[in-house]
C-alpha atoms as a PDB file:
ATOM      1  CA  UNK A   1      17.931 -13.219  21.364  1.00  0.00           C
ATOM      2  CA  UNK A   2      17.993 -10.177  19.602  1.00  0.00           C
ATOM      3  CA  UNK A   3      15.644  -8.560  17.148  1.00  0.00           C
ATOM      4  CA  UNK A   4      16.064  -9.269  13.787  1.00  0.00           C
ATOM      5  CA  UNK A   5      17.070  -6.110  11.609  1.00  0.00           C
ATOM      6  CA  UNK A   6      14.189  -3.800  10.389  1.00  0.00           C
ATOM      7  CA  UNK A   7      13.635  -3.034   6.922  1.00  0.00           C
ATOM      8  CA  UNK A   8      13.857   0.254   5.987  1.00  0.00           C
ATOM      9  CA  UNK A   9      13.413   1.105   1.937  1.00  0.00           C
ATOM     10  CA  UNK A  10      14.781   4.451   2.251  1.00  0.00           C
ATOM     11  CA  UNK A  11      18.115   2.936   3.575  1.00  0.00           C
ATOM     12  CA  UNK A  12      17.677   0.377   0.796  1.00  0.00           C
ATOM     13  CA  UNK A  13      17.581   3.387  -1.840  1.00  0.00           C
ATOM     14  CA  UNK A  14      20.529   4.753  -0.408  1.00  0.00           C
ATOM     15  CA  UNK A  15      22.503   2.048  -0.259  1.00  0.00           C
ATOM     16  CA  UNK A  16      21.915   1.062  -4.105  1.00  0.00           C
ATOM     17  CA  UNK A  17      22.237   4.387  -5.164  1.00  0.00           C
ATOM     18  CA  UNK A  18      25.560   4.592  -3.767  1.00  0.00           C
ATOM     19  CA  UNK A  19      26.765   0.692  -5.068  1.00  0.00           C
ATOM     20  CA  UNK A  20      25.593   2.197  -8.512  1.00  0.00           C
ATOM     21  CA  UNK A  21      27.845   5.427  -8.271  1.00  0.00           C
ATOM     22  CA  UNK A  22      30.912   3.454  -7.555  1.00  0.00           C
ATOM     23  CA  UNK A  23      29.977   0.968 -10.355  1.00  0.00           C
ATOM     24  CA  UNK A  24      29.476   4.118 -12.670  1.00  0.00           C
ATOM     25  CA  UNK A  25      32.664   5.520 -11.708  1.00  0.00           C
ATOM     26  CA  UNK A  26      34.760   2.345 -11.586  1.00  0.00           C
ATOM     27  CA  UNK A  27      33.112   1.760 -15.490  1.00  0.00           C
ATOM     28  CA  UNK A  28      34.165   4.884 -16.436  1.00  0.00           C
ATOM     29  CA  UNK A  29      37.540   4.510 -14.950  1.00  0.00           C
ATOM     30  CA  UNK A  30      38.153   1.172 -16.227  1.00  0.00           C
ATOM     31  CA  UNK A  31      36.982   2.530 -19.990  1.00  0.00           C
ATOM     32  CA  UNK A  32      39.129   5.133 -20.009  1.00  0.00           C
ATOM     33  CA  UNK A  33      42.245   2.831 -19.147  1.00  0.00           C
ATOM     34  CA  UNK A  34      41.376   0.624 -22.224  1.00  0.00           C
ATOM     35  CA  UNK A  35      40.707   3.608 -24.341  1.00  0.00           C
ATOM     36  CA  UNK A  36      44.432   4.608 -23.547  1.00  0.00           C
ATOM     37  CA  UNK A  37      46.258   1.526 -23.198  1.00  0.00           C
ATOM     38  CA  UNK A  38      48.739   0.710 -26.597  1.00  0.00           C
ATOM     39  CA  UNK A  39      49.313  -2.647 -27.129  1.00  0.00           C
ATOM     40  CA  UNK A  40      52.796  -3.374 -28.011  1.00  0.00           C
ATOM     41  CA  UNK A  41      53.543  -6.821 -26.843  1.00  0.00           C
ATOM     42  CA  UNK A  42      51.240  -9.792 -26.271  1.00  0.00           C
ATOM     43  CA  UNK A  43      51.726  -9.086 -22.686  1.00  0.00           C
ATOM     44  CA  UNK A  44      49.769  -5.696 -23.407  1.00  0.00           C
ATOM     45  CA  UNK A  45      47.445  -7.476 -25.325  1.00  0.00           C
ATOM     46  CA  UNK A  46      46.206  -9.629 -22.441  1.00  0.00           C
ATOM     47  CA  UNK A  47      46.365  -7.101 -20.242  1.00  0.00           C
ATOM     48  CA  UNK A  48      43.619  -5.420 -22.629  1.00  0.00           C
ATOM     49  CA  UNK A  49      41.434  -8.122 -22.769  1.00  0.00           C
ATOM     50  CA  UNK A  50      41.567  -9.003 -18.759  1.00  0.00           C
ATOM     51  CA  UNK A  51      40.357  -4.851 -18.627  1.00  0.00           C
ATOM     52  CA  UNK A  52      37.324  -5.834 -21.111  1.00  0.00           C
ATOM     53  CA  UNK A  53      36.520  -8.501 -19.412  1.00  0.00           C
ATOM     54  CA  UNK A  54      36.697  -6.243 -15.902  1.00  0.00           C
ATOM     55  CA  UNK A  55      34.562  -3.603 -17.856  1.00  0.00           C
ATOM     56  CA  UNK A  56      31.845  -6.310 -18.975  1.00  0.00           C
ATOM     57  CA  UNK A  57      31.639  -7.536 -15.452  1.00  0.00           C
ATOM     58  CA  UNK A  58      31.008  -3.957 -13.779  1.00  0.00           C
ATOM     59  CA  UNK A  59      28.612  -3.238 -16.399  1.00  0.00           C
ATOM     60  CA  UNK A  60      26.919  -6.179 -15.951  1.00  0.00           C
ATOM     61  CA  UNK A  61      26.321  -5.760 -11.974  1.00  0.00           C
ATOM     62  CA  UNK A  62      25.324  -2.057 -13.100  1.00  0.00           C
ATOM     63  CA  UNK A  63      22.824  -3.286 -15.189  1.00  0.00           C
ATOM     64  CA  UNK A  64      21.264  -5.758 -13.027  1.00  0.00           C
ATOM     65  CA  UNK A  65      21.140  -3.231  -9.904  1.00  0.00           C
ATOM     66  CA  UNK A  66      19.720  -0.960 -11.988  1.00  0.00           C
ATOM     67  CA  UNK A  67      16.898  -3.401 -13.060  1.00  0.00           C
ATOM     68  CA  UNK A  68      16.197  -4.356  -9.560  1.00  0.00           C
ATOM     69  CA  UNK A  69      15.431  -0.220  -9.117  1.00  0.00           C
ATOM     70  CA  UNK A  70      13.005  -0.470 -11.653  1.00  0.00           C
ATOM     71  CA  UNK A  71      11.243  -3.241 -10.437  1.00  0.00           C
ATOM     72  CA  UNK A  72      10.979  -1.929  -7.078  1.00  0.00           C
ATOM     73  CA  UNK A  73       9.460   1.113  -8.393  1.00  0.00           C
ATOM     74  CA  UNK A  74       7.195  -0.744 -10.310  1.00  0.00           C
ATOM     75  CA  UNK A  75       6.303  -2.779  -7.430  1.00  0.00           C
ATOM     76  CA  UNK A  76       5.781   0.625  -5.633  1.00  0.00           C
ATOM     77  CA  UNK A  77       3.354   2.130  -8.374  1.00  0.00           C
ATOM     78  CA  UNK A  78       1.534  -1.603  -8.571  1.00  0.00           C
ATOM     79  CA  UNK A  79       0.694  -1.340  -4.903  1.00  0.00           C
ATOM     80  CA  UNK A  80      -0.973   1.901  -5.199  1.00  0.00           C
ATOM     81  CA  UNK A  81      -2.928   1.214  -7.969  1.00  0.00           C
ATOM     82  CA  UNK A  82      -4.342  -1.881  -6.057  1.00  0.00           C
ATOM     83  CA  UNK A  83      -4.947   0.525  -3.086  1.00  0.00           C
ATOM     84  CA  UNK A  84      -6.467   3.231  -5.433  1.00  0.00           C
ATOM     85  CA  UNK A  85      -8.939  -0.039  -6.566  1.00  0.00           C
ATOM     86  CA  UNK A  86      -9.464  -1.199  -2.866  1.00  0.00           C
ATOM     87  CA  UNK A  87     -10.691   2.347  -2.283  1.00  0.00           C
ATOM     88  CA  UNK A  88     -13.042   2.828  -5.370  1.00  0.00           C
ATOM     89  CA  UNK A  89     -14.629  -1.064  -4.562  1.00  0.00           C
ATOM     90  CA  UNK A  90     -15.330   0.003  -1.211  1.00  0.00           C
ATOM     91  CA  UNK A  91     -17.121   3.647  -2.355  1.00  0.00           C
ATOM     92  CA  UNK A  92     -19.057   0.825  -4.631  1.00  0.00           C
ATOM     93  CA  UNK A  93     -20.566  -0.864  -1.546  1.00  0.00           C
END
């Protein structure tokens, strides 16, 4: 059997801060093609809405990545204000 995979936040942060540059530029791509695109048949039209609807989604993912970032950091600051209180409860004793 082998081990199962180690879990390495540093690896972690890279990995999301990478997902969240290709997000960034695939948002910015996808804007510009909408900001660009004339719609002269309903054909055009559609194709419009399918690259909104492509933007929202990418946005979306961006968003929520994002999010989890902050909570991790949170999480991060959270555990060492509980060790910071572990520390001053023991000087107490």
């Amino acid at each position: 059997m082998s081990s199962p995979p180690s879990y390495d936040p540093e690896e972690l942060e890279t990995d999301r801060e990478e997902v969240l540059s290709i997000l960034k530029d695939a948002i910015h791509d996808v804007r510009d093609r909408t900001e660009e695109r004339e719609i002269e048949t309903p054909d055009d039209e559609r194709m419009l809405i399918k690259w909104y609807r492509t933007l929202a989604t990418l946005s979306g993912q961006y968003r929520m990545l994002q999010r989890d970032t902050d909570i991790d950091e949170m999480e991060a600051e959270l555990e060492l204000l509980q060790q910071a209180s572990d520390l001053e409860e023991e000087g107490r004793r």
